[in-house]
PDB file of N, CA and C in Angstrom:
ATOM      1  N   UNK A   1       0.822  -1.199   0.000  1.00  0.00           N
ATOM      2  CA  UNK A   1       0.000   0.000   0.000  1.00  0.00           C
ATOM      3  C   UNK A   1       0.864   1.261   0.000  1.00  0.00           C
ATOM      4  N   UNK A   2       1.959   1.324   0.981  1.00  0.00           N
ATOM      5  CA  UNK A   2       2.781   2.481   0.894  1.00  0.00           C
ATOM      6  C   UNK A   2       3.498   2.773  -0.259  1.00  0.00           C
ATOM      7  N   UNK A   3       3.777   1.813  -1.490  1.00  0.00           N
ATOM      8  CA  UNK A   3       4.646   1.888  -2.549  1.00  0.00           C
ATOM      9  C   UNK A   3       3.182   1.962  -3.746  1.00  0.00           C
ATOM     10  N   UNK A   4       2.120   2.014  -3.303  1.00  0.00           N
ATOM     11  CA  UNK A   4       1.181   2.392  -4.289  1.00  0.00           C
ATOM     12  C   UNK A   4       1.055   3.693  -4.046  1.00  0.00           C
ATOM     13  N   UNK A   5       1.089   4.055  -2.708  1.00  0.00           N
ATOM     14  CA  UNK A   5       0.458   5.884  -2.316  1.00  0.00           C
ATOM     15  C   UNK A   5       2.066   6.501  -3.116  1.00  0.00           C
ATOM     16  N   UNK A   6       3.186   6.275  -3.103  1.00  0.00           N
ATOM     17  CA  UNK A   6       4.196   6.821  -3.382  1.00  0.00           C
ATOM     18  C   UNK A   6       4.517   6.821  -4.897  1.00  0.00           C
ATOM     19  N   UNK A   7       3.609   5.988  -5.514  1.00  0.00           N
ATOM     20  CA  UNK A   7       4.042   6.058  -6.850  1.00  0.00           C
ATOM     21  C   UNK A   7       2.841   7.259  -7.918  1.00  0.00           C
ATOM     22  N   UNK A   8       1.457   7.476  -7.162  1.00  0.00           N
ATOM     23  CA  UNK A   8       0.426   8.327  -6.819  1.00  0.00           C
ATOM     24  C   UNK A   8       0.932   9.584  -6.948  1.00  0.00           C
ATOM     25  N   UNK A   9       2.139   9.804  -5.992  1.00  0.00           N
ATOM     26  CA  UNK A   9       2.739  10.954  -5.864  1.00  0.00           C
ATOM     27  C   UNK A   9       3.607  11.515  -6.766  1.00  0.00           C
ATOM     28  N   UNK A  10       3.938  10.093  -7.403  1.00  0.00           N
ATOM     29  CA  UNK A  10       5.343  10.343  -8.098  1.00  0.00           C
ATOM     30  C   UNK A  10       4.672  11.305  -9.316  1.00  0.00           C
ATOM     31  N   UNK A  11       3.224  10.437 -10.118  1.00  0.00           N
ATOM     32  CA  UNK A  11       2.868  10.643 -11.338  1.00  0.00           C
ATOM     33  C   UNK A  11       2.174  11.866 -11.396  1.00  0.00           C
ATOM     34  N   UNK A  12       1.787  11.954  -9.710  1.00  0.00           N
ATOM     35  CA  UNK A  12       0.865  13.379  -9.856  1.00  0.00           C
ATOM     36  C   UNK A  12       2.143  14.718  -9.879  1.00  0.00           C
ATOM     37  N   UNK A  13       3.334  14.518  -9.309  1.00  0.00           N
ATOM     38  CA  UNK A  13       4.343  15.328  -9.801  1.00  0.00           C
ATOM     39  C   UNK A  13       4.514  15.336 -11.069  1.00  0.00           C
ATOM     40  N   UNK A  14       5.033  14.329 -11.720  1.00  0.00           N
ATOM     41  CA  UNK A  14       5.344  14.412 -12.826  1.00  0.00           C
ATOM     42  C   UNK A  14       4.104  14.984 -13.859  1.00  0.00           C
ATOM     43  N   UNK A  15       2.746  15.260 -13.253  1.00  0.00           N
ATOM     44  CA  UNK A  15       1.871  15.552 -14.180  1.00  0.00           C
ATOM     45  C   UNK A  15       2.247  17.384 -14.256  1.00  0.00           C
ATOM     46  N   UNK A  16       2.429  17.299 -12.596  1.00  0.00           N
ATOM     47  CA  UNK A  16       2.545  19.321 -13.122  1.00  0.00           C
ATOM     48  C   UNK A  16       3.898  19.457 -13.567  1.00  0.00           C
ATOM     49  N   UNK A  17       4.596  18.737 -13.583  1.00  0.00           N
ATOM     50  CA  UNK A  17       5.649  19.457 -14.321  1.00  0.00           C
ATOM     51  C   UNK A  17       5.730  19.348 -15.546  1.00  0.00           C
ATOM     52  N   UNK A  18       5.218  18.280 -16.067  1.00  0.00           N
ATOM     53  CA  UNK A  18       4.421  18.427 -17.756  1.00  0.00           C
ATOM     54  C   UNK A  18       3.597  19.905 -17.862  1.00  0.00           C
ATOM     55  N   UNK A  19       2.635  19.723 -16.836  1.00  0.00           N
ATOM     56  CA  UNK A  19       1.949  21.233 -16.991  1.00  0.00           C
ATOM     57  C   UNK A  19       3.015  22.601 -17.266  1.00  0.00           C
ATOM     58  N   UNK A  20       3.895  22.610 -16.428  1.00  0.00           N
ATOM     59  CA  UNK A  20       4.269  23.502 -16.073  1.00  0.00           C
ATOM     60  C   UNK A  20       5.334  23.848 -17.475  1.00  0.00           C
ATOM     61  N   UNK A  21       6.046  22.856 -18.093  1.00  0.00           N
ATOM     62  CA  UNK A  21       6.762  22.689 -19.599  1.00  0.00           C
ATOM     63  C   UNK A  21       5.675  22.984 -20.503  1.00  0.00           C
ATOM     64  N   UNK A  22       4.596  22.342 -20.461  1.00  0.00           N
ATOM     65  CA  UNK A  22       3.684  23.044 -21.623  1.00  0.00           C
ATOM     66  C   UNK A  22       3.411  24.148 -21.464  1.00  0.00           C
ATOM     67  N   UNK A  23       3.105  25.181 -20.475  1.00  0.00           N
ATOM     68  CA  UNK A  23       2.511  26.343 -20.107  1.00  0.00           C
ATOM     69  C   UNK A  23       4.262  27.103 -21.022  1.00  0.00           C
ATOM     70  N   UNK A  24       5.051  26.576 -20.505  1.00  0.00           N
ATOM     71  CA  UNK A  24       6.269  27.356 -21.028  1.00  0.00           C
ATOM     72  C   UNK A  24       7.062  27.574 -22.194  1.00  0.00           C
ATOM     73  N   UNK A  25       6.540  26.392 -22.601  1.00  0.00           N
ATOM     74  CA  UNK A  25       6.587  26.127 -24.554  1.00  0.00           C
ATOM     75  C   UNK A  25       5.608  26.985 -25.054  1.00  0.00           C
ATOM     76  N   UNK A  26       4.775  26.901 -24.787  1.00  0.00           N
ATOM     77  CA  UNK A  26       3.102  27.519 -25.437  1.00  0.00           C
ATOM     78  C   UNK A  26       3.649  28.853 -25.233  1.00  0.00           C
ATOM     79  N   UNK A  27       4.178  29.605 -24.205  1.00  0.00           N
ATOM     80  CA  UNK A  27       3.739  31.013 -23.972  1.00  0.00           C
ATOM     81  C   UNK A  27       5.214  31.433 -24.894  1.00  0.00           C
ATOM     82  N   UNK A  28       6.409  30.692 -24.820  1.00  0.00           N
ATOM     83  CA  UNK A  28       7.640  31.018 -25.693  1.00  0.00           C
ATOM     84  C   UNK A  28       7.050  31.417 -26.772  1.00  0.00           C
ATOM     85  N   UNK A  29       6.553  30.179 -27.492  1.00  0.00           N
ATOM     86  CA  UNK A  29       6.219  29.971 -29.063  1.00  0.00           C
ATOM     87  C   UNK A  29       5.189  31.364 -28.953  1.00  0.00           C
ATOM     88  N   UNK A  30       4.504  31.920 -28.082  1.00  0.00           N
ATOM     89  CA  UNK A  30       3.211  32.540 -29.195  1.00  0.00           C
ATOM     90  C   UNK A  30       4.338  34.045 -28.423  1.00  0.00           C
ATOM     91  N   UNK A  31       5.083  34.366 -27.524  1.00  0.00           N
ATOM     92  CA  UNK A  31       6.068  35.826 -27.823  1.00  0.00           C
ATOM     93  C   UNK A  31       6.497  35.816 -28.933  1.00  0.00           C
ATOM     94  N   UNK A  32       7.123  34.979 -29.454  1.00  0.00           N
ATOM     95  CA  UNK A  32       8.133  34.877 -30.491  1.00  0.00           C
ATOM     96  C   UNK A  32       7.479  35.685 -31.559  1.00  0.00           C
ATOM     97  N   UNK A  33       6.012  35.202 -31.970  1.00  0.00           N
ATOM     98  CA  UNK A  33       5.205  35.694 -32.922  1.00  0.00           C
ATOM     99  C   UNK A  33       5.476  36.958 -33.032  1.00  0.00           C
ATOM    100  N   UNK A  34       5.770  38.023 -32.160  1.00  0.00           N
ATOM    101  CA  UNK A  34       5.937  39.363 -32.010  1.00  0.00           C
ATOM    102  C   UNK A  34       7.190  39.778 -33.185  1.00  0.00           C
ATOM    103  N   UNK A  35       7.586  38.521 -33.174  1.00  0.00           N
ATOM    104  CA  UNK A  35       9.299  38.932 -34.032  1.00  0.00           C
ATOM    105  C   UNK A  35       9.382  38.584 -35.224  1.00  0.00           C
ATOM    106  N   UNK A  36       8.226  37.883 -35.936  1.00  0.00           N
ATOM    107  CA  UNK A  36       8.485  37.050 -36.995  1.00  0.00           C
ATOM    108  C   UNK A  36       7.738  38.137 -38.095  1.00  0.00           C
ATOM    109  N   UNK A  37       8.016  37.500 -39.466  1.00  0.00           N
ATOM    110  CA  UNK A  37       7.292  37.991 -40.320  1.00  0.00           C
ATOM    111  C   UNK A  37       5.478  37.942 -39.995  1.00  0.00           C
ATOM    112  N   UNK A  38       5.008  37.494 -40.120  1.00  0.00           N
ATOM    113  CA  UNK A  38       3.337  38.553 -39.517  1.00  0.00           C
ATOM    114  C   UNK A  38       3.788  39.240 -37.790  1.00  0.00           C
ATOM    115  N   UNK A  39       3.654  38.991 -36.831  1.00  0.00           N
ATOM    116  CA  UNK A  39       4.160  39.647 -35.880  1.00  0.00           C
ATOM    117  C   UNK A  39       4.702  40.923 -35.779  1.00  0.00           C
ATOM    118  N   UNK A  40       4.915  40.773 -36.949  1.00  0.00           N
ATOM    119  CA  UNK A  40       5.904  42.539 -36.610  1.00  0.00           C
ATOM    120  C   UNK A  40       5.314  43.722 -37.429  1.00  0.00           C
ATOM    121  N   UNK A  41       3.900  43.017 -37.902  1.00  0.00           N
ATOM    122  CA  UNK A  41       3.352  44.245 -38.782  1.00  0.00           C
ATOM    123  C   UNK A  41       2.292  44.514 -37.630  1.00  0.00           C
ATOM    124  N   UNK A  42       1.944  44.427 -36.089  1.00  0.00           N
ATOM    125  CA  UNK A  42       1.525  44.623 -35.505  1.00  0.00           C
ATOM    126  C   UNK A  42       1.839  45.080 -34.023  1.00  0.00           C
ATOM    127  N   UNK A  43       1.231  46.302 -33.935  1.00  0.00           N
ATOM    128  CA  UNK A  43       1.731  47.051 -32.791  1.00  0.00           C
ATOM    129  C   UNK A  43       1.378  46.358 -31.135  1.00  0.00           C
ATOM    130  N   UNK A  44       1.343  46.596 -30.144  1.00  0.00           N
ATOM    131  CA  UNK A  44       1.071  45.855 -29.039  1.00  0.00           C
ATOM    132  C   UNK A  44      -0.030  45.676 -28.774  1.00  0.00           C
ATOM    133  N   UNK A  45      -0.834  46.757 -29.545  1.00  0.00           N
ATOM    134  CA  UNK A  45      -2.466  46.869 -29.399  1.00  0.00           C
ATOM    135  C   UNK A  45      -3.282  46.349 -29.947  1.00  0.00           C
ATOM    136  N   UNK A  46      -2.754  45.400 -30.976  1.00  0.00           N
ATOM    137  CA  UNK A  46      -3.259  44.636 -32.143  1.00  0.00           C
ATOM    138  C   UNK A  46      -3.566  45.223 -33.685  1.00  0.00           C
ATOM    139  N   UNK A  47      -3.343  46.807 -33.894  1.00  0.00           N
ATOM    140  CA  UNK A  47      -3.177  47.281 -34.623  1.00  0.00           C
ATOM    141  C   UNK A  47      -1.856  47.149 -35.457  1.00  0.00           C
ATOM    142  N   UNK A  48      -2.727  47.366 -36.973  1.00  0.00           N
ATOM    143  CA  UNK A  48      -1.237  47.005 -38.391  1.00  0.00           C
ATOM    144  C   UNK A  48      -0.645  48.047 -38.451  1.00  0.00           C
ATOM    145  N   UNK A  49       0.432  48.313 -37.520  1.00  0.00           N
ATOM    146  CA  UNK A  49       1.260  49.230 -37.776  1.00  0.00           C
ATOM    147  C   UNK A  49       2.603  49.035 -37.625  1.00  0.00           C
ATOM    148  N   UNK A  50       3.151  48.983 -39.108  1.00  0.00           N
ATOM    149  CA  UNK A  50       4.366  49.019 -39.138  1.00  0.00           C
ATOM    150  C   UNK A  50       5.560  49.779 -37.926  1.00  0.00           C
ATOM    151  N   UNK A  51       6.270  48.983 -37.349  1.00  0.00           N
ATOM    152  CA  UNK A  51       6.839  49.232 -36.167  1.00  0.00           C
ATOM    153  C   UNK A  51       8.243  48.610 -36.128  1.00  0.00           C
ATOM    154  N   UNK A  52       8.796  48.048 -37.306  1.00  0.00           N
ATOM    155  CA  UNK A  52      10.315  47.774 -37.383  1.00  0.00           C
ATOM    156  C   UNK A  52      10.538  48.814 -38.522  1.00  0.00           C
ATOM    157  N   UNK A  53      11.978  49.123 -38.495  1.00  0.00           N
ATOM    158  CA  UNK A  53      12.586  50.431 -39.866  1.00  0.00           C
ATOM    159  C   UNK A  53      12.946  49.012 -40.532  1.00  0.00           C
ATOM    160  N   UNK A  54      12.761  49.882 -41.799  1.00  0.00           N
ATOM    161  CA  UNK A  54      13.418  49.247 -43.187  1.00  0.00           C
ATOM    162  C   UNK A  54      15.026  48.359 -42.856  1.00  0.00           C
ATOM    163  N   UNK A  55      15.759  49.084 -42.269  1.00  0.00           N
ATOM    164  CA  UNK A  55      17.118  48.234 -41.748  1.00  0.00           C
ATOM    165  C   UNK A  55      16.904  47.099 -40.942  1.00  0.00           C
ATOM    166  N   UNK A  56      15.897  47.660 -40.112  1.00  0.00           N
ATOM    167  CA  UNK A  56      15.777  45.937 -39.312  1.00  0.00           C
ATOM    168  C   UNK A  56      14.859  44.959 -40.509  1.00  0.00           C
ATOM    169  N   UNK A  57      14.218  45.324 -40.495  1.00  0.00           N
ATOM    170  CA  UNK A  57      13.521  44.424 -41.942  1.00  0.00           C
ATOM    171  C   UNK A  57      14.363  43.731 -42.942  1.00  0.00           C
ATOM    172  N   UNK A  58      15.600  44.772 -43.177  1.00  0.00           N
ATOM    173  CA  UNK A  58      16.633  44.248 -44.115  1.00  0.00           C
ATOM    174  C   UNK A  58      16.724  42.951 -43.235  1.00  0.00           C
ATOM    175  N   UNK A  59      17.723  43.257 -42.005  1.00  0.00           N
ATOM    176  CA  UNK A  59      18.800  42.397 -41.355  1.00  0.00           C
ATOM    177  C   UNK A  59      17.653  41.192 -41.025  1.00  0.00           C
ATOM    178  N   UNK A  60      16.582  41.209 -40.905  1.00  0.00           N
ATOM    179  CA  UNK A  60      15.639  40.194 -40.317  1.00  0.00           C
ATOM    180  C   UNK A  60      15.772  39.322 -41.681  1.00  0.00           C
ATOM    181  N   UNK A  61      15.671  39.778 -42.585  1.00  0.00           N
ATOM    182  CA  UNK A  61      15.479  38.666 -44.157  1.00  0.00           C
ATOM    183  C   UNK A  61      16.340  38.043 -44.461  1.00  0.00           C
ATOM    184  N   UNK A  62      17.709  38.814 -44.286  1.00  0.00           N
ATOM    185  CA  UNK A  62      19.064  38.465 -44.164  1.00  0.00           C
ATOM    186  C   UNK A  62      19.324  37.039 -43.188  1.00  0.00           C
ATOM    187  N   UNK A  63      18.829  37.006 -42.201  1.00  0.00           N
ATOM    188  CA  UNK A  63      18.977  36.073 -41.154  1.00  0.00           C
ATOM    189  C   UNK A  63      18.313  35.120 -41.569  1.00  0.00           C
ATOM    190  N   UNK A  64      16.945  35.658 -41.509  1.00  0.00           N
ATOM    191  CA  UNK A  64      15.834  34.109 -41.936  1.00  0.00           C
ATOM    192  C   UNK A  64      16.435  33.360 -42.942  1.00  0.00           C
ATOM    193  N   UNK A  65      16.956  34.335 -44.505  1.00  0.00           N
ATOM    194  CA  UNK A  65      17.674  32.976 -45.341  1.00  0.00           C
ATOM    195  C   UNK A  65      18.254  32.299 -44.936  1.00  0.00           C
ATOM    196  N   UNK A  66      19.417  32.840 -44.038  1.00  0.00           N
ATOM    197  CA  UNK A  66      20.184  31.931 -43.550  1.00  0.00           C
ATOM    198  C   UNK A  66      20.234  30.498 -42.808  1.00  0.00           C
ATOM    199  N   UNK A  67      18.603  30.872 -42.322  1.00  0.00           N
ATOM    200  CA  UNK A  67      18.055  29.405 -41.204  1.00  0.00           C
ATOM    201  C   UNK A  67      17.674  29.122 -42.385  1.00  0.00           C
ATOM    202  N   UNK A  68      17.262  29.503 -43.025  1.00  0.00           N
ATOM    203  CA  UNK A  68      15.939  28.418 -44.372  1.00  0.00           C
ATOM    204  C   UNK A  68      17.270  27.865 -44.839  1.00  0.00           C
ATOM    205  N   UNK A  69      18.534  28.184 -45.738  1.00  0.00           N
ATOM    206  CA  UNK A  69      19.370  27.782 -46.297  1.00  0.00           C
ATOM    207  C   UNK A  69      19.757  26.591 -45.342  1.00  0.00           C
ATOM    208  N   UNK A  70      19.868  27.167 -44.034  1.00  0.00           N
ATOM    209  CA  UNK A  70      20.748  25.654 -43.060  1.00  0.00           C
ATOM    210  C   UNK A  70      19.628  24.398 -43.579  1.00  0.00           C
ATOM    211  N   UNK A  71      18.427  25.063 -42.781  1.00  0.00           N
ATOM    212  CA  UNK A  71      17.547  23.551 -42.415  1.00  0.00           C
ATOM    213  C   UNK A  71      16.620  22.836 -43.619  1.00  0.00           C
ATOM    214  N   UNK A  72      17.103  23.817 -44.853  1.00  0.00           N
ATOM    215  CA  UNK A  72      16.672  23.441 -46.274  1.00  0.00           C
ATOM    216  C   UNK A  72      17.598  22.390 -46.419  1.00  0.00           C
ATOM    217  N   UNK A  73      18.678  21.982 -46.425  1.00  0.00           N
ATOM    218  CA  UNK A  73      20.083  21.685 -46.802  1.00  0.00           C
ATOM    219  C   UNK A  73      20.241  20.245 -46.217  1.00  0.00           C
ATOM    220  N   UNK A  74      19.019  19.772 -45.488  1.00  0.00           N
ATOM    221  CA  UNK A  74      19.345  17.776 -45.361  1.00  0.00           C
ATOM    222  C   UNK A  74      19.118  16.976 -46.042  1.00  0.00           C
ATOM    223  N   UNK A  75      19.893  16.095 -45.982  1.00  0.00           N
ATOM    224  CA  UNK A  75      19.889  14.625 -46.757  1.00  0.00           C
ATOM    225  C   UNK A  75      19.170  13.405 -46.022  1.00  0.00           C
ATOM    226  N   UNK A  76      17.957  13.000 -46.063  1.00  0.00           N
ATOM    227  CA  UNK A  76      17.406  11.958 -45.552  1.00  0.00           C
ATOM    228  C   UNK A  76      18.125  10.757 -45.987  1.00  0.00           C
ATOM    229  N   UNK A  77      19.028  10.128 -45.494  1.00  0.00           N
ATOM    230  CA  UNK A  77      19.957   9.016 -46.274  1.00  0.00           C
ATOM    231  C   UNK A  77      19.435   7.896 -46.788  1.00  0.00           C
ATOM    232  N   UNK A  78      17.955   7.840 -45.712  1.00  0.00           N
ATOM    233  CA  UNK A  78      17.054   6.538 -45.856  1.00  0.00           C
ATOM    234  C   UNK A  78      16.335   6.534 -47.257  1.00  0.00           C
ATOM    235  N   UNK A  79      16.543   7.561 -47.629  1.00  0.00           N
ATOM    236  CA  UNK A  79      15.400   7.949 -48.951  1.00  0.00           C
ATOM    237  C   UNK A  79      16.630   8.458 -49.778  1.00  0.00           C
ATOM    238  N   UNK A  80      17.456   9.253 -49.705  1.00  0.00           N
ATOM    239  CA  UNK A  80      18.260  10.004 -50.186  1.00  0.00           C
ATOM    240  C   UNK A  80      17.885  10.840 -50.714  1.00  0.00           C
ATOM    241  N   UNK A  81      17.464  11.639 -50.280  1.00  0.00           N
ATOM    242  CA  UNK A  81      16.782  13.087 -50.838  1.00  0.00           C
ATOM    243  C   UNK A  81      16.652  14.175 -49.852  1.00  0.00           C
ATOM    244  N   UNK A  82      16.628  15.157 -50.511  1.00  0.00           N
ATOM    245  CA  UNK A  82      16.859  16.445 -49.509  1.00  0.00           C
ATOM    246  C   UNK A  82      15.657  16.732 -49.454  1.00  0.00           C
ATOM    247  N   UNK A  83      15.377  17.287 -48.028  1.00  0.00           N
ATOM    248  CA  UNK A  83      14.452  17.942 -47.162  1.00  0.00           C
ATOM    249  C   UNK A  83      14.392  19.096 -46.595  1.00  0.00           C
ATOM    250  N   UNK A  84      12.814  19.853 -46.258  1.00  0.00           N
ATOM    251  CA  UNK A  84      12.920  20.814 -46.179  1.00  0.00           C
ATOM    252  C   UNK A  84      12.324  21.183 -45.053  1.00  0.00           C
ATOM    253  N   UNK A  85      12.789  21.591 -43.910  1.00  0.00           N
ATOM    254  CA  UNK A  85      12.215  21.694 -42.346  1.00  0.00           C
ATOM    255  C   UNK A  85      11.291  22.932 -42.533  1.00  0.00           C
ATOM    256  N   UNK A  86      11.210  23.995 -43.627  1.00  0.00           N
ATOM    257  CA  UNK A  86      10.784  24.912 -43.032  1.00  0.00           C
ATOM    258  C   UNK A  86       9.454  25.258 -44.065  1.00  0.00           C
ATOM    259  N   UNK A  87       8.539  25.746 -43.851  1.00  0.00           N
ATOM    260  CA  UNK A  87       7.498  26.337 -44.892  1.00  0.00           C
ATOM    261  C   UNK A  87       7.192  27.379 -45.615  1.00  0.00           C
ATOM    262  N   UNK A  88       8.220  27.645 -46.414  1.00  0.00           N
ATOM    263  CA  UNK A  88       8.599  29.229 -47.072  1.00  0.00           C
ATOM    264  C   UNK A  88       7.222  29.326 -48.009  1.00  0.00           C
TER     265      UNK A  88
END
């Protein structure tokens, strides 16, 4: 009985700390939105207002190729064919 109440405990821990990783993934992923291409044509208020300068816009496009180029760029060996992680 005591190694049933303790294992009770174990899973009900391990449930909030699942909670507590999802709550923290979820809230990462939807800030981020603030930075990305749609995200950034919107002000804090939910209004479309352009709010990065043309230079950051540059350097932001500049960068993104650079991830699309990396994670464009695998070889599935099992198939042998290149893959594309991202959804341009």
């Amino acid at each position: 009985m005591v190694v049933c109440n303790r294992l009770i405990f174990i899973w009900i821990e391990r449930c909030i700390l699942c909670w507590f990783i999802g709550i923290g993934m979820v809230s990462g992923h939807e800030i981020t939105h603030g930075f990305d291409d749609d995200g950034r044509q919107y002000d804090k208020n939910g209004n479309r207002v352009p709010w990065w300068t043309n230079s950051t816009i540059s350097q932001f496009n500049e960068r993104k190729q650079c991830i699309i180029d990396q994670y464009s760029n695998y070889t599935v060996a099992q198939i042998d064919e290149n893959v594309c992680l991202f959804f341009v």
